[in-house]
N, C-alpha and C. Protein backbone atom coordinates (compact mmCIF):
# COMPACT_ATOMS: atom_id res chain seq x y z
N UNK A 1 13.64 0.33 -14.68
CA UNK A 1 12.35 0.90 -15.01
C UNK A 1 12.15 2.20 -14.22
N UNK A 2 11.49 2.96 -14.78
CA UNK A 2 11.41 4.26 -14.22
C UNK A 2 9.73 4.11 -12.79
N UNK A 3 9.41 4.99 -12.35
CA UNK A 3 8.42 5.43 -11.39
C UNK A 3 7.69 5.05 -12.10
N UNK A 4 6.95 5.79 -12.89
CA UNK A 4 5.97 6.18 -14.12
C UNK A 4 5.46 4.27 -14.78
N UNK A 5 6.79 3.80 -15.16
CA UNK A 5 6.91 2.54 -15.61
C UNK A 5 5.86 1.81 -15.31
N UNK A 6 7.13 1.62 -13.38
CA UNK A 6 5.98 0.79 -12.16
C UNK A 6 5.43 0.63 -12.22
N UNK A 7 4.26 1.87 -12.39
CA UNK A 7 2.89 2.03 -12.55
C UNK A 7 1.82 1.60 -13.14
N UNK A 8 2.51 1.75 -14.47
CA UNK A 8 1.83 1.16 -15.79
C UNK A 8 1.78 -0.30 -15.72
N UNK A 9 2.75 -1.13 -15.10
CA UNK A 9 2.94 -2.64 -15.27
C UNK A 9 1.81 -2.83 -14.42
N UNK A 10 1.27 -2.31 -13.48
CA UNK A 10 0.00 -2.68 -12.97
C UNK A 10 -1.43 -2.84 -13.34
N UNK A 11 -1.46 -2.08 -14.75
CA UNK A 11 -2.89 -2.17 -15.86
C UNK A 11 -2.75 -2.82 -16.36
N UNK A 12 -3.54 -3.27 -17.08
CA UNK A 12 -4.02 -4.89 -17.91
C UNK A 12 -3.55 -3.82 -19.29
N UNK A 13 -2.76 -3.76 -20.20
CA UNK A 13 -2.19 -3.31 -21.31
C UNK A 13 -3.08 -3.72 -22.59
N UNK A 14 -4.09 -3.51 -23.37
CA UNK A 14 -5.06 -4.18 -24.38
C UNK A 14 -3.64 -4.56 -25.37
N UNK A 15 -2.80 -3.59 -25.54
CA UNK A 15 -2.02 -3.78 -26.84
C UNK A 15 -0.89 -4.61 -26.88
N UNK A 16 -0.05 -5.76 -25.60
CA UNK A 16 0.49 -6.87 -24.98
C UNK A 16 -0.43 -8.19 -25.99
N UNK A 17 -1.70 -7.95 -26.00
CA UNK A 17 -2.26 -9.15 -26.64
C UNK A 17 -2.26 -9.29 -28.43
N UNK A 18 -1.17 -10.57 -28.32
CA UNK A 18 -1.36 -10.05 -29.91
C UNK A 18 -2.50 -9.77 -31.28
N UNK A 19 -3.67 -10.33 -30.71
CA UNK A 19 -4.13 -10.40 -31.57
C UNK A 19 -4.83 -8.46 -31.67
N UNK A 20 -5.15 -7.93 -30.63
CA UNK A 20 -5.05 -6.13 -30.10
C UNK A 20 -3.73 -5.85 -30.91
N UNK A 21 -2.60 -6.26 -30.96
CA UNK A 21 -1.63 -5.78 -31.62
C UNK A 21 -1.52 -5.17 -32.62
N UNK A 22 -1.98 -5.95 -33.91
CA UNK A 22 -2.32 -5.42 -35.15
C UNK A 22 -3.34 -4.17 -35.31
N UNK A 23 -4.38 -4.05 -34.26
CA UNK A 23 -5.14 -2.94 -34.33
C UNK A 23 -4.81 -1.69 -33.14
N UNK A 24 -3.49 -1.47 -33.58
CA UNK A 24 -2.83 -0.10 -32.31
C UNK A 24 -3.98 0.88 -32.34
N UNK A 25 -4.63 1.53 -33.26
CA UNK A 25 -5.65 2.21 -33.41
C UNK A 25 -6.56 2.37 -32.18
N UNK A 26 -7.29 1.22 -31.69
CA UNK A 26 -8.17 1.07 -30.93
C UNK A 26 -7.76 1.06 -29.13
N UNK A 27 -6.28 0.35 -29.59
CA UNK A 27 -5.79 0.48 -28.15
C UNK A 27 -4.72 1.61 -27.38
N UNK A 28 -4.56 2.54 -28.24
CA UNK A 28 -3.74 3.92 -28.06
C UNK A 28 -4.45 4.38 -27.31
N UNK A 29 -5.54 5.18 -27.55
CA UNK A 29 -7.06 5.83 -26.48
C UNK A 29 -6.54 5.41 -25.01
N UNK A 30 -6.65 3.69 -25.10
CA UNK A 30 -6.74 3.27 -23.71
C UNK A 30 -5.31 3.37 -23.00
N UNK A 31 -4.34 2.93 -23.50
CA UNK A 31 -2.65 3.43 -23.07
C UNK A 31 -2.53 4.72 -22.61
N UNK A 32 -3.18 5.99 -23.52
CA UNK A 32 -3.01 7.30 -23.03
C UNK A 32 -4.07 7.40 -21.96
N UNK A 33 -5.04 6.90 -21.48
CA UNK A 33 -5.51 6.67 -20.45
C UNK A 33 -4.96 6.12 -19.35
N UNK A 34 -4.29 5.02 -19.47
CA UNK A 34 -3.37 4.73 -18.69
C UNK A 34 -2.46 5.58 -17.67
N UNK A 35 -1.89 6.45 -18.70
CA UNK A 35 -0.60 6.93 -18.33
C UNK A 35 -1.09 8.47 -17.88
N UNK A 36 -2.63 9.37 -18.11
CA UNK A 36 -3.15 9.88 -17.86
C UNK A 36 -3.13 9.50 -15.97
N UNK A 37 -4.28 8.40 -15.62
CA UNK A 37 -4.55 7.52 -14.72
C UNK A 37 -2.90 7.76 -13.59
N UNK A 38 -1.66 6.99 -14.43
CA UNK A 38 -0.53 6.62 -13.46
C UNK A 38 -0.32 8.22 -12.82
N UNK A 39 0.00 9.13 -13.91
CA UNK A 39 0.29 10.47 -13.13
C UNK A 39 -0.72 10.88 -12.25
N UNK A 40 -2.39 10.86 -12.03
CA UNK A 40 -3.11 11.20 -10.81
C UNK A 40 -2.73 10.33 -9.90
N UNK A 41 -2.14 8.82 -10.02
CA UNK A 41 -1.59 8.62 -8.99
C UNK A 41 -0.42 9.02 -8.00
N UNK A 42 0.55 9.55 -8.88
CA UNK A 42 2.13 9.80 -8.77
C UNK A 42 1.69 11.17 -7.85
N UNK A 43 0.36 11.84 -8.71
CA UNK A 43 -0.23 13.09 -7.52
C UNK A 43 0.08 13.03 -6.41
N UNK A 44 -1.49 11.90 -6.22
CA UNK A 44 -1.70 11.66 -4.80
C UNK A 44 -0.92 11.07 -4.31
N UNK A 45 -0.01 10.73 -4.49
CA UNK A 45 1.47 10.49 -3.82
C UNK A 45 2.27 11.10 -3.41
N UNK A 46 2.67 12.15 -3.90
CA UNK A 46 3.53 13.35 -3.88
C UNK A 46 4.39 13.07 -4.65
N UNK A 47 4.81 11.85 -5.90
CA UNK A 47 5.67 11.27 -6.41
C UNK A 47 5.52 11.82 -7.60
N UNK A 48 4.57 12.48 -8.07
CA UNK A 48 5.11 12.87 -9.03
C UNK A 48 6.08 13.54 -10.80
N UNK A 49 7.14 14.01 -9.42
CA UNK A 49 7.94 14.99 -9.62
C UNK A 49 9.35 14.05 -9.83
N UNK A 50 8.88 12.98 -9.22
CA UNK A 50 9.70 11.58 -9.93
C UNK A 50 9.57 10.21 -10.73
N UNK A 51 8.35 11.04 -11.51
CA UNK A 51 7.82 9.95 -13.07
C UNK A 51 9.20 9.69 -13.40
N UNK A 52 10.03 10.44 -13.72
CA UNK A 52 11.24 10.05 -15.00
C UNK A 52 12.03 9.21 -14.08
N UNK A 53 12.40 9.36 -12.67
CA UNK A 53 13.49 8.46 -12.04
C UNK A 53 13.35 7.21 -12.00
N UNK A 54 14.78 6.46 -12.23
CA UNK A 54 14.84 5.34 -12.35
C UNK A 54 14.33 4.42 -10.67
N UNK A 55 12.94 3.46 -10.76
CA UNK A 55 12.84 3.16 -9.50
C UNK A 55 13.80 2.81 -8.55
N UNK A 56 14.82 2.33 -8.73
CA UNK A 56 16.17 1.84 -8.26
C UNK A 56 16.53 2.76 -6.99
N UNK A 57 16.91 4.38 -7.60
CA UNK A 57 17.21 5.25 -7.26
C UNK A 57 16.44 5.68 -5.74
N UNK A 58 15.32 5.21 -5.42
CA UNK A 58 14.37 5.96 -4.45
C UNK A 58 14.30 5.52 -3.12
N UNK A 59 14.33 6.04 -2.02
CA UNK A 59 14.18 5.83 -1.05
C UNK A 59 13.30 4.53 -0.65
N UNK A 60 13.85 3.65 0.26
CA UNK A 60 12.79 2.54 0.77
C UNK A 60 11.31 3.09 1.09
N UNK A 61 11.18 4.09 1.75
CA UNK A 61 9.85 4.62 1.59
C UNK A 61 9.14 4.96 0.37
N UNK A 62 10.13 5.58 -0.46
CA UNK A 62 8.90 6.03 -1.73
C UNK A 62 8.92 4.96 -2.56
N UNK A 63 9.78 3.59 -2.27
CA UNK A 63 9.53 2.42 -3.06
C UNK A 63 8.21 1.97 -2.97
N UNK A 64 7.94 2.01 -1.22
CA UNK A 64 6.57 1.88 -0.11
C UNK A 64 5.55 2.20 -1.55
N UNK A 65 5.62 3.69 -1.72
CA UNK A 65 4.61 4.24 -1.81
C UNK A 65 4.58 3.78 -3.44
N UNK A 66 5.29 3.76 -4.00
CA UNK A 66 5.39 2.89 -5.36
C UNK A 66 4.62 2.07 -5.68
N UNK A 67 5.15 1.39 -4.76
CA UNK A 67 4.02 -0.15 -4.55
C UNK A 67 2.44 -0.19 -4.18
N UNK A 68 2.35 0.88 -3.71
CA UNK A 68 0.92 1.09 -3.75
C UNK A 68 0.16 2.11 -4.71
N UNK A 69 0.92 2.60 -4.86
CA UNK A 69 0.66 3.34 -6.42
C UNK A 69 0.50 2.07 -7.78
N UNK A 70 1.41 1.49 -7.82
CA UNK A 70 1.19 -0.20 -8.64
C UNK A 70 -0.32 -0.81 -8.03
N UNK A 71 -0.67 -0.60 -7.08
CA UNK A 71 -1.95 -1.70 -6.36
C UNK A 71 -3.00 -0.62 -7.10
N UNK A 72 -3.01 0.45 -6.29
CA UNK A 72 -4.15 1.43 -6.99
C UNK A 72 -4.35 1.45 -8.57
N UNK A 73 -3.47 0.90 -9.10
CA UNK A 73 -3.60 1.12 -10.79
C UNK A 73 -4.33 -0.12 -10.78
N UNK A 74 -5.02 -1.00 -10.37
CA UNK A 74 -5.76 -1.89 -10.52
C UNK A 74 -7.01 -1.94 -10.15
N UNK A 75 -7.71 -0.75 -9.96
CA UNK A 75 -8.95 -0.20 -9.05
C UNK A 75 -9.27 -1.38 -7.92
N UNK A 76 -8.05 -1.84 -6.80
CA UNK A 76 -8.88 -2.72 -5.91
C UNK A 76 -9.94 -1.64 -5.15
N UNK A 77 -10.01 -3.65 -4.57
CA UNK A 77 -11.50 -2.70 -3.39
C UNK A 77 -10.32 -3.58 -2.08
N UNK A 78 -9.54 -3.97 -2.18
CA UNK A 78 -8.65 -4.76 -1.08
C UNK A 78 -6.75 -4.46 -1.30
N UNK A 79 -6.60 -4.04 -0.41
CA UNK A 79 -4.46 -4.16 -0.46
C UNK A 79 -4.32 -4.80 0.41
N UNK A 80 -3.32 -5.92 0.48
CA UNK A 80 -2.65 -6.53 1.16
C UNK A 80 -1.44 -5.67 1.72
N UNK A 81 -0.84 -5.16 2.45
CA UNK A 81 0.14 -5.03 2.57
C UNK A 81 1.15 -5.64 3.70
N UNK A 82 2.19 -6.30 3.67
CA UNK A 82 3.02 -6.88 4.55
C UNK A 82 4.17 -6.11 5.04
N UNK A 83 4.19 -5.62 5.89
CA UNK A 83 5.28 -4.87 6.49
C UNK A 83 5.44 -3.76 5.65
N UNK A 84 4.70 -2.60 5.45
CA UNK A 84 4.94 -1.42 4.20
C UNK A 84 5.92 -0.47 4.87
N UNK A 85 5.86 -0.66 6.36
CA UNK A 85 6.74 0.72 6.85
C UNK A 85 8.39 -0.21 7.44
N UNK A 86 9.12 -1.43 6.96
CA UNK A 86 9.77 -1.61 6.91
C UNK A 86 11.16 -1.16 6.82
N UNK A 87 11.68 -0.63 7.93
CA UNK A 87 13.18 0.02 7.33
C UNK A 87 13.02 1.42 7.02
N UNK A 88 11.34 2.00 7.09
CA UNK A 88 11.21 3.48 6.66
C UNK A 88 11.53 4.37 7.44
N UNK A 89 11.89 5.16 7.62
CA UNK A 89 11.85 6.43 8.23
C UNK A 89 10.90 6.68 9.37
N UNK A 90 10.78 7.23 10.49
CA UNK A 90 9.04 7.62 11.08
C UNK A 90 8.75 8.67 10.53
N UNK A 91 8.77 9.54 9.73
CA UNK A 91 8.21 10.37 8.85
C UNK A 91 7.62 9.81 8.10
N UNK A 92 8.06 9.37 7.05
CA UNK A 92 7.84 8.88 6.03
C UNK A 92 7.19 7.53 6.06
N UNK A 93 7.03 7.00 7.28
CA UNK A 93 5.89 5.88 7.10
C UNK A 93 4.70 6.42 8.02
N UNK A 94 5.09 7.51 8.62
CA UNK A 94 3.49 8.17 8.72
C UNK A 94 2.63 8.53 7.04
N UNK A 95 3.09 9.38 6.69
CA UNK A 95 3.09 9.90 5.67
C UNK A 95 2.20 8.64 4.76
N UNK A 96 3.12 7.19 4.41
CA UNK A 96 2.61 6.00 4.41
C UNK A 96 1.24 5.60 4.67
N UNK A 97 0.91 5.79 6.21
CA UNK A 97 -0.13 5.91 6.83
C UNK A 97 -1.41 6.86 6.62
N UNK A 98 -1.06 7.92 6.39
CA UNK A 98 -2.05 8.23 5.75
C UNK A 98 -2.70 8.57 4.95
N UNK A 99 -1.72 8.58 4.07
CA UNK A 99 -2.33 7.82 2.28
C UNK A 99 -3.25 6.52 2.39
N UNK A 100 -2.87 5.56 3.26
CA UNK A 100 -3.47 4.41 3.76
C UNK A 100 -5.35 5.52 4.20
N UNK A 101 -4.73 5.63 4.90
CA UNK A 101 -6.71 6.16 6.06
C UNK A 101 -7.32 7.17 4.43
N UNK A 102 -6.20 7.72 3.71
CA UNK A 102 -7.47 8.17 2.76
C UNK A 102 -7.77 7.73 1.48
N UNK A 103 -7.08 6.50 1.22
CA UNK A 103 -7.58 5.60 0.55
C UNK A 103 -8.84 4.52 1.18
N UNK A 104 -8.53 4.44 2.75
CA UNK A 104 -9.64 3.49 3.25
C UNK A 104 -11.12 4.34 3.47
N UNK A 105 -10.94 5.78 3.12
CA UNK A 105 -12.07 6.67 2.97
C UNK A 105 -12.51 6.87 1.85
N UNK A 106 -12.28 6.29 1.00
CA UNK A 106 -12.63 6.20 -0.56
C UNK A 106 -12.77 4.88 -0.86
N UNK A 107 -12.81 4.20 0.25
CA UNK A 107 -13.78 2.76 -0.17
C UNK A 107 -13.06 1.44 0.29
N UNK A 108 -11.55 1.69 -0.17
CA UNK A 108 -10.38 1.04 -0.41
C UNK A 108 -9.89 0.28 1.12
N UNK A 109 -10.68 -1.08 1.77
CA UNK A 109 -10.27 -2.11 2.71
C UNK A 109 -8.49 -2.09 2.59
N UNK A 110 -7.72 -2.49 3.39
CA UNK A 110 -6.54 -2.69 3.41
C UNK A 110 -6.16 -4.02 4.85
N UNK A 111 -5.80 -4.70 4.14
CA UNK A 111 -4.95 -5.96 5.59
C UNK A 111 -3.75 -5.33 5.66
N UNK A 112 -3.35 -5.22 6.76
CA UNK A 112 -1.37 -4.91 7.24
C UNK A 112 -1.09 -5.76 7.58
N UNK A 113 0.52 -6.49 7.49
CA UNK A 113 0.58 -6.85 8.39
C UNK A 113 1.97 -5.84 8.80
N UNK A 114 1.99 -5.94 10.15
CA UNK A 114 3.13 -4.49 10.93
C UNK A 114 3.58 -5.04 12.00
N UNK A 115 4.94 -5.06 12.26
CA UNK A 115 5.22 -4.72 13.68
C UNK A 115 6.01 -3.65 14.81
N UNK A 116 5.92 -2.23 13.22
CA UNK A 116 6.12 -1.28 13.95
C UNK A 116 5.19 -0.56 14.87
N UNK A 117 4.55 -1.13 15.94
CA UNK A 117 3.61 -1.06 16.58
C UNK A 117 3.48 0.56 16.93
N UNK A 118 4.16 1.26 17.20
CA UNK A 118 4.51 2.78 17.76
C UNK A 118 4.01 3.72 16.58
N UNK A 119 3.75 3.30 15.70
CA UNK A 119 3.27 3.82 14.48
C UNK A 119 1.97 3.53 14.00
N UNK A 120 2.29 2.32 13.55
CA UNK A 120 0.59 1.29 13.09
C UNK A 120 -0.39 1.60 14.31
N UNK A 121 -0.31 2.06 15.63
CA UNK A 121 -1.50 1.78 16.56
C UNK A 121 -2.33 3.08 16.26
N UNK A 122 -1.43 4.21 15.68
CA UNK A 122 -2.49 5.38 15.56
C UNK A 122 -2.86 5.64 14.34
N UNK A 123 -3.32 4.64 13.29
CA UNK A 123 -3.79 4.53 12.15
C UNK A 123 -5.00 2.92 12.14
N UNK A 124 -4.99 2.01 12.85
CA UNK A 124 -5.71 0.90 12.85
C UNK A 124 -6.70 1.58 13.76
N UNK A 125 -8.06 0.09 12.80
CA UNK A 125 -9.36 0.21 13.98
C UNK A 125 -9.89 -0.94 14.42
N UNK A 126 -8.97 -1.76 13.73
CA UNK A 126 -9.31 -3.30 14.38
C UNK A 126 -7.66 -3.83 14.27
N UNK A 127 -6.89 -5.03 15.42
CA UNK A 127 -5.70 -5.20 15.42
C UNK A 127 -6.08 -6.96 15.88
N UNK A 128 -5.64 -7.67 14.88
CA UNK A 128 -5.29 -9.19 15.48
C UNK A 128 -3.65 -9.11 15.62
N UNK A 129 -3.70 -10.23 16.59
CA UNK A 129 -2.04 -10.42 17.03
C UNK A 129 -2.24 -12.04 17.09
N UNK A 130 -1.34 -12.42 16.06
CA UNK A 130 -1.05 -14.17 15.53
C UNK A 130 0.08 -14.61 16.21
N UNK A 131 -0.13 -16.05 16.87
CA UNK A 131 1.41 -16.36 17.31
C UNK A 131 1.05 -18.00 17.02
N UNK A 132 2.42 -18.07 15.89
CA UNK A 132 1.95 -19.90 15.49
C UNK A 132 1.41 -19.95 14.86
N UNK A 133 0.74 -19.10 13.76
CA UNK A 133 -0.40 -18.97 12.99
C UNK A 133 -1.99 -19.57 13.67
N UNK A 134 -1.74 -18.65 14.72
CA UNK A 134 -3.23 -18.64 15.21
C UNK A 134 -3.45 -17.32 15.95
N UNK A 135 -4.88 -16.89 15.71
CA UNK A 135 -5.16 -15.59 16.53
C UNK A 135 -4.97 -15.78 17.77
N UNK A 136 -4.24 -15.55 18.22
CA UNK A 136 -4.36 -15.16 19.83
C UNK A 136 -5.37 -14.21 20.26
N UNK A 137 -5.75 -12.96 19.73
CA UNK A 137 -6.57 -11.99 20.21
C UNK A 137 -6.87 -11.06 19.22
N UNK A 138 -7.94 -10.37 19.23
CA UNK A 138 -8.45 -9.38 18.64
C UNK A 138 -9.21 -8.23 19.23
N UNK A 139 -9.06 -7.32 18.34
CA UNK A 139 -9.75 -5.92 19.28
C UNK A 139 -10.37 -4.88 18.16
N UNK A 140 -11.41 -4.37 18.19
CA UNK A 140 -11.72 -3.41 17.75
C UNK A 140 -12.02 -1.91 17.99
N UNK A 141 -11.59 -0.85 17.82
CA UNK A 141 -11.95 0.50 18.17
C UNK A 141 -10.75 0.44 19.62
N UNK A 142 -10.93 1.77 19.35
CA UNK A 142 -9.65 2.15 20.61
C UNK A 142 -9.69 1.24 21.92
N UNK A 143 -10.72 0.90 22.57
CA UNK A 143 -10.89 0.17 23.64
C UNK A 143 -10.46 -1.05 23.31
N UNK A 144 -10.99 -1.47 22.90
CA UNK A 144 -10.68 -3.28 21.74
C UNK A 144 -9.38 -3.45 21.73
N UNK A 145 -8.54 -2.40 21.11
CA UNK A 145 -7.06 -2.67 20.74
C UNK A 145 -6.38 -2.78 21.96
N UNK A 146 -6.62 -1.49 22.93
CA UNK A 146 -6.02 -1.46 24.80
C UNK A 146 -6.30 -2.42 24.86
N UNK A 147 -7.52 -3.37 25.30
CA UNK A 147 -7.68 -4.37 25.59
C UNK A 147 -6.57 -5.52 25.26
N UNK A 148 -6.42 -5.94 23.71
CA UNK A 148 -5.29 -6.76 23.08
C UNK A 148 -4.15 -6.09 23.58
N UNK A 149 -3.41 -4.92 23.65
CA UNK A 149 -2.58 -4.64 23.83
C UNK A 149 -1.88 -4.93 25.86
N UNK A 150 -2.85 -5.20 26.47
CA UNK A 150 -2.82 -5.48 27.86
C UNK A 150 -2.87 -6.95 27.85
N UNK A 151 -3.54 -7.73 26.81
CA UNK A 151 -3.53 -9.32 27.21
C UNK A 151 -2.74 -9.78 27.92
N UNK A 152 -2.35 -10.51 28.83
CA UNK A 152 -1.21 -11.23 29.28
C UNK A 152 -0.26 -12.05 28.17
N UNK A 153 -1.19 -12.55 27.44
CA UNK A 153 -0.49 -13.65 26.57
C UNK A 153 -0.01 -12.62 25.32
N UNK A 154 -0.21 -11.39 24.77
CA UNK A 154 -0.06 -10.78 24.08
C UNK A 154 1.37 -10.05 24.69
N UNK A 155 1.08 -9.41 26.17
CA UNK A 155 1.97 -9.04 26.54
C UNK A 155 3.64 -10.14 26.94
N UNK A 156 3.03 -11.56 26.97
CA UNK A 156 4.47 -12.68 27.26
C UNK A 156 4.71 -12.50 25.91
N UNK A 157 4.29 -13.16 25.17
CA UNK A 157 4.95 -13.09 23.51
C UNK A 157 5.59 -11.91 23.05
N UNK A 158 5.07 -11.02 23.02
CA UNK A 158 5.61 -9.58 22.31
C UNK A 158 6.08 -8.18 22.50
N UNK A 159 5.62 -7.86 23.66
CA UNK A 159 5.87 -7.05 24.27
C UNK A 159 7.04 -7.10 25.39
N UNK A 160 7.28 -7.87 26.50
CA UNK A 160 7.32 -7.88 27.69
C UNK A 160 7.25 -7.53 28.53
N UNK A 161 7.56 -7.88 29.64
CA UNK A 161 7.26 -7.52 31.02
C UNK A 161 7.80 -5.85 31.27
């Protein structure tokens, strides 16, 4: 599947339903809307300029950004994301990052979860740290996070000495 594709598999398609099927008429409008829609995303991506490439082809980062280009085609008000800067580049999961802060300025909540900590700390404003599936600690705003980030028990588990 191409970039462009990706994208599209993330809208609810009217013309997939068969009984919409028989009336292409009504649901063309909304498809070319669609695909209108995927390219302002591919924009604000910087992606683009790689609608036609096969997703396969793309860097683990601009897969990153793929994938959230797929989330945004669903107008959330929430992204999950689990490890997005995985294996990326530090360029390119900054970059990541702050597509993140200006989507969360346009309304758009986001959960991470990260443990490229050297990265993620200068983009978060609240940070829990789970061990065992339980919070160990939480922090909000720059002080909040120092705080978690000094815990003792934060610092035995994850950090070290």
């Amino acid at each position: 599947m191409t970039v462009l594709e990706n994208l599209l598999i993330g809208e609810i398609n009217p013309g997939e339903n068969p009984l919409n099927a028989l009336f292409y008429k009504k649901w063309i409008p909304k498809e070319e809307e669609m695909v209108e829609k995927a390219f302002k995303v591919l924009e604000f991506l910087k992606l683009s300029h790689l609608h036609d490439r096969k997703a396969g082809e793309l860097s683990g980062g601009q897969m990153k950004l793929v994938e959230i280009g797929r989330a945004l085609m669903t107008n959330p008000k929430m992204i999950v994301m689990d490890e997005p800067i995985a294996g990326v580049a530090p360029g390119l999961a900054h970059d990541i990052f702050n597509h993140v802060l200006e989507l969360k300025e346009k309304g758009i909540t986001f959960l991470i979860i990260e443990h490229r900590l050297d990265i993620v700390l200068n983009y978060i404003d609240h940070l829990y740290v789970m061990f065992n599936g339980q919070i160990i600690a939480e922090g909000r705003g720059g002080e909040g996070i120092k705080k978690v980030l000094s815990d003792p028990k934060v610092v035995e588990i994850y950090i070290g000495e």
